[in-house]
C-alpha atoms as a PDB file:
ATOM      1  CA  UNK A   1      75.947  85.724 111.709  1.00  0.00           C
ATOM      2  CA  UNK A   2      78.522  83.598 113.896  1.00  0.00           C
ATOM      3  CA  UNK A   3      81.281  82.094 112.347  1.00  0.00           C
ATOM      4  CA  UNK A   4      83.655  78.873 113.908  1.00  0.00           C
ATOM      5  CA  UNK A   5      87.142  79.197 113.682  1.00  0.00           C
ATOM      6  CA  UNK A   6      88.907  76.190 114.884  1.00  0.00           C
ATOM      7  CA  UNK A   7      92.937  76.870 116.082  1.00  0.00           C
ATOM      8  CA  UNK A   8      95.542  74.250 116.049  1.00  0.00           C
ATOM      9  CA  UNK A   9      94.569  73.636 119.793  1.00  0.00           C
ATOM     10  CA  UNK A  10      91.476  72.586 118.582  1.00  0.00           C
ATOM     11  CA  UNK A  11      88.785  74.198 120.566  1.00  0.00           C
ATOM     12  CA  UNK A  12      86.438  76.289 118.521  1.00  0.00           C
ATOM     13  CA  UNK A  13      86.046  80.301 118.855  1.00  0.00           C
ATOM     14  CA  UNK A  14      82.752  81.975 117.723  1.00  0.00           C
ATOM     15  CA  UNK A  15      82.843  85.107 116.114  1.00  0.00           C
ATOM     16  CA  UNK A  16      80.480  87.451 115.134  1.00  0.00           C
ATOM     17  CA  UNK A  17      79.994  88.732 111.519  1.00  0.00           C
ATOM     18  CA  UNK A  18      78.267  91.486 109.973  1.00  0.00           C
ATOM     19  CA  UNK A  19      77.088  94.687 111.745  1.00  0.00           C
ATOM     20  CA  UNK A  20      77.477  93.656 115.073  1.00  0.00           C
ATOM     21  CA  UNK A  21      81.314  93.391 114.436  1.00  0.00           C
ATOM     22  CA  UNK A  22      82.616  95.538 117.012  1.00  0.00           C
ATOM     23  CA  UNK A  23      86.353  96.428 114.973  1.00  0.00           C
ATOM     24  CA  UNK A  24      86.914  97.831 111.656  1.00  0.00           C
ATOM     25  CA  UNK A  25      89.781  95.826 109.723  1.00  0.00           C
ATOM     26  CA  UNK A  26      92.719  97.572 108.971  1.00  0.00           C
ATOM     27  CA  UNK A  27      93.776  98.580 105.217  1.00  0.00           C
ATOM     28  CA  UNK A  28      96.241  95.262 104.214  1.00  0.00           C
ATOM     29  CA  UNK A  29      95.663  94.259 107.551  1.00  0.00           C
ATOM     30  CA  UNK A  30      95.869  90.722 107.055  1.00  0.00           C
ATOM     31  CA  UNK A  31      98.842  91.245 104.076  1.00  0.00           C
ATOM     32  CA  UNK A  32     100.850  93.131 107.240  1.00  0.00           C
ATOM     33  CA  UNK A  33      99.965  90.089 109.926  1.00  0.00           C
ATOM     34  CA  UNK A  34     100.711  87.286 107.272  1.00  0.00           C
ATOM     35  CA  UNK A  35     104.128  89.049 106.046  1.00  0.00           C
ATOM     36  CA  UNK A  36     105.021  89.999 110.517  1.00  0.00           C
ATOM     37  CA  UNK A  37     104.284  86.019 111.169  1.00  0.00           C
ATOM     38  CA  UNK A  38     105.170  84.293 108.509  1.00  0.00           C
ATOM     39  CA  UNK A  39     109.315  86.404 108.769  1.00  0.00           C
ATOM     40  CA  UNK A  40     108.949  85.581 112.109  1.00  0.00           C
ATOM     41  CA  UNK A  41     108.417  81.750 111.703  1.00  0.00           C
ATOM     42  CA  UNK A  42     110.878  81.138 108.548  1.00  0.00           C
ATOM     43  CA  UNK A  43     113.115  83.842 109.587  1.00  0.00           C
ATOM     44  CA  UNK A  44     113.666  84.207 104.930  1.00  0.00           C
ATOM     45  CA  UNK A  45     112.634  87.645 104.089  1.00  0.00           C
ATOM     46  CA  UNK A  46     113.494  86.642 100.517  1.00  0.00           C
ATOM     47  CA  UNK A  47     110.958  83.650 100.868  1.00  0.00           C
ATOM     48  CA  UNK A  48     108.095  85.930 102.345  1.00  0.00           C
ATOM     49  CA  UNK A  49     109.344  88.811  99.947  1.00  0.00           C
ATOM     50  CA  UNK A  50     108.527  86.304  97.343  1.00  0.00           C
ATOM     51  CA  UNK A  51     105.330  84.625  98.572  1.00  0.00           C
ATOM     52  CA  UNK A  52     103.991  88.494  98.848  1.00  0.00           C
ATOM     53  CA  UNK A  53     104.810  90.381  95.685  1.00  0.00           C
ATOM     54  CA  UNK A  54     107.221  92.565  97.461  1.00  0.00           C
ATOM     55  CA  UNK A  55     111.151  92.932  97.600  1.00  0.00           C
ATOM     56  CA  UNK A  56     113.198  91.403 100.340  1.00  0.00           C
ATOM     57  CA  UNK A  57     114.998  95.016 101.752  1.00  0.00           C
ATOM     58  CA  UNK A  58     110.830  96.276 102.286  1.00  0.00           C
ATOM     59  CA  UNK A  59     109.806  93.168 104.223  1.00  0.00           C
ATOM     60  CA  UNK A  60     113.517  93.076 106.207  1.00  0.00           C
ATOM     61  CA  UNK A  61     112.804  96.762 106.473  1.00  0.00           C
ATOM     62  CA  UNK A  62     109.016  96.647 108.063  1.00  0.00           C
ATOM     63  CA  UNK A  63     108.411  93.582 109.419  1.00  0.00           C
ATOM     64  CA  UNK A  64     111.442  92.657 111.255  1.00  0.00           C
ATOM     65  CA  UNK A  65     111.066  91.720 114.714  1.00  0.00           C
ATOM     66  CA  UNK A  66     107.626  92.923 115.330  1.00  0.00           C
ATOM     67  CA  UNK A  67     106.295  89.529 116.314  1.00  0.00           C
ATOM     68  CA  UNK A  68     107.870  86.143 118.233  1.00  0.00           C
ATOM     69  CA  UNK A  69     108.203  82.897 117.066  1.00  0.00           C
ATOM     70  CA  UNK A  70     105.503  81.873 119.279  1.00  0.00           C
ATOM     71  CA  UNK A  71     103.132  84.590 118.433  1.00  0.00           C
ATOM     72  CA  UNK A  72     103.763  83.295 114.541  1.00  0.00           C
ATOM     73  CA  UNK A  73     102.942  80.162 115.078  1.00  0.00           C
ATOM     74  CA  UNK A  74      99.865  81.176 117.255  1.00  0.00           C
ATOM     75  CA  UNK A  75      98.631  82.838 114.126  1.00  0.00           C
ATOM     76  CA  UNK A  76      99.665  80.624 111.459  1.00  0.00           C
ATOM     77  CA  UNK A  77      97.776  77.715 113.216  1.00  0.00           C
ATOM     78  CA  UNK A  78      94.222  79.740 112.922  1.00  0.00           C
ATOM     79  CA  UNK A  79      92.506  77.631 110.232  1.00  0.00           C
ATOM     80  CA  UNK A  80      88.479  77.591 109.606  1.00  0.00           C
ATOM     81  CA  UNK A  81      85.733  74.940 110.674  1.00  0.00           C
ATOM     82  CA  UNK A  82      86.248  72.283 108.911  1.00  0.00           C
ATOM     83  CA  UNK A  83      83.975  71.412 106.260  1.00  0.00           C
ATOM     84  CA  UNK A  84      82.691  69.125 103.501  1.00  0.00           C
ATOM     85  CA  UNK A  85      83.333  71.094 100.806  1.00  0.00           C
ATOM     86  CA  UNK A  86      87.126  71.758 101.718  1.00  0.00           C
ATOM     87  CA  UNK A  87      89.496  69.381 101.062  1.00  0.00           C
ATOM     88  CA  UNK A  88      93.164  69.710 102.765  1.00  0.00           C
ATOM     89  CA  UNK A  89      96.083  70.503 100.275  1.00  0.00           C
ATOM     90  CA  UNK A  90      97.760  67.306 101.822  1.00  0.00           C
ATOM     91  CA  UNK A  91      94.768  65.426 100.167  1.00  0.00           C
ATOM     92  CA  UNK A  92      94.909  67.399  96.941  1.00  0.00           C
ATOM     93  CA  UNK A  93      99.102  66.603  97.184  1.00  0.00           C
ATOM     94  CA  UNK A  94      98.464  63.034  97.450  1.00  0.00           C
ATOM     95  CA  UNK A  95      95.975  62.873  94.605  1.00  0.00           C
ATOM     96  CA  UNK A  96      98.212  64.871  92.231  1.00  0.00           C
ATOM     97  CA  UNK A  97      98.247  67.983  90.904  1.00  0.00           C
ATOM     98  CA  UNK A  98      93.813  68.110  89.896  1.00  0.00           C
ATOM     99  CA  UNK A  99      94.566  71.523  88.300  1.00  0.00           C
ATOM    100  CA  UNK A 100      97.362  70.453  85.792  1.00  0.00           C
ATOM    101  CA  UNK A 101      96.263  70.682  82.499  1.00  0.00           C
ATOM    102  CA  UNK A 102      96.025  68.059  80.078  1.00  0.00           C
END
């Protein structure tokens, strides 16, 4: 199966899905590449120690400095195909809060 994913540059990348994947993903692979970009872009390990259930001396400790600004914001601009059924949280912001209770 091939799957779109569209970067902030805006030109599409295939990839391939299923058993023709040719890598195996890494145990908390994408917890360690979302807690390495996202220091790396707000430069707050309290704010990423926060945002991943973890304490702000681990994420100074382990993901400090492993990645650039640049390569951060590479990464953090990977978003899917856009589709019908998705609606952007800037849409959902606008709108108010659809999953307050009443």
């Amino acid at each position: 199966m091939k799957k779109k994913i569209v970067p902030a540059s805006g030109k599409p990348v295939e990839i391939k899905r299923g058993n023709s994947a040719r890598f195996s993903w890494k145990h908390n692979g994408l917890r360690h590449s979302f807690c390495s970009y996202r220091l790396a872009s707000i430069k707050n390990a309290a704010q990423v120690a926060l945002e991943a259930g973890n304490s702000a001396q681990m994420i100074f400790a382990h993901y400090r400095q492993l990645v650039t600004e640049a390569e951060a914001r590479k990464w953090l601009a990977i978003v899917p195909a856009a589709s019908g059924s998705i609606i952007p949280l800037a849409q959902l912001s606008a709108a108010g809060n659809a999953f307050q209770s009443a």
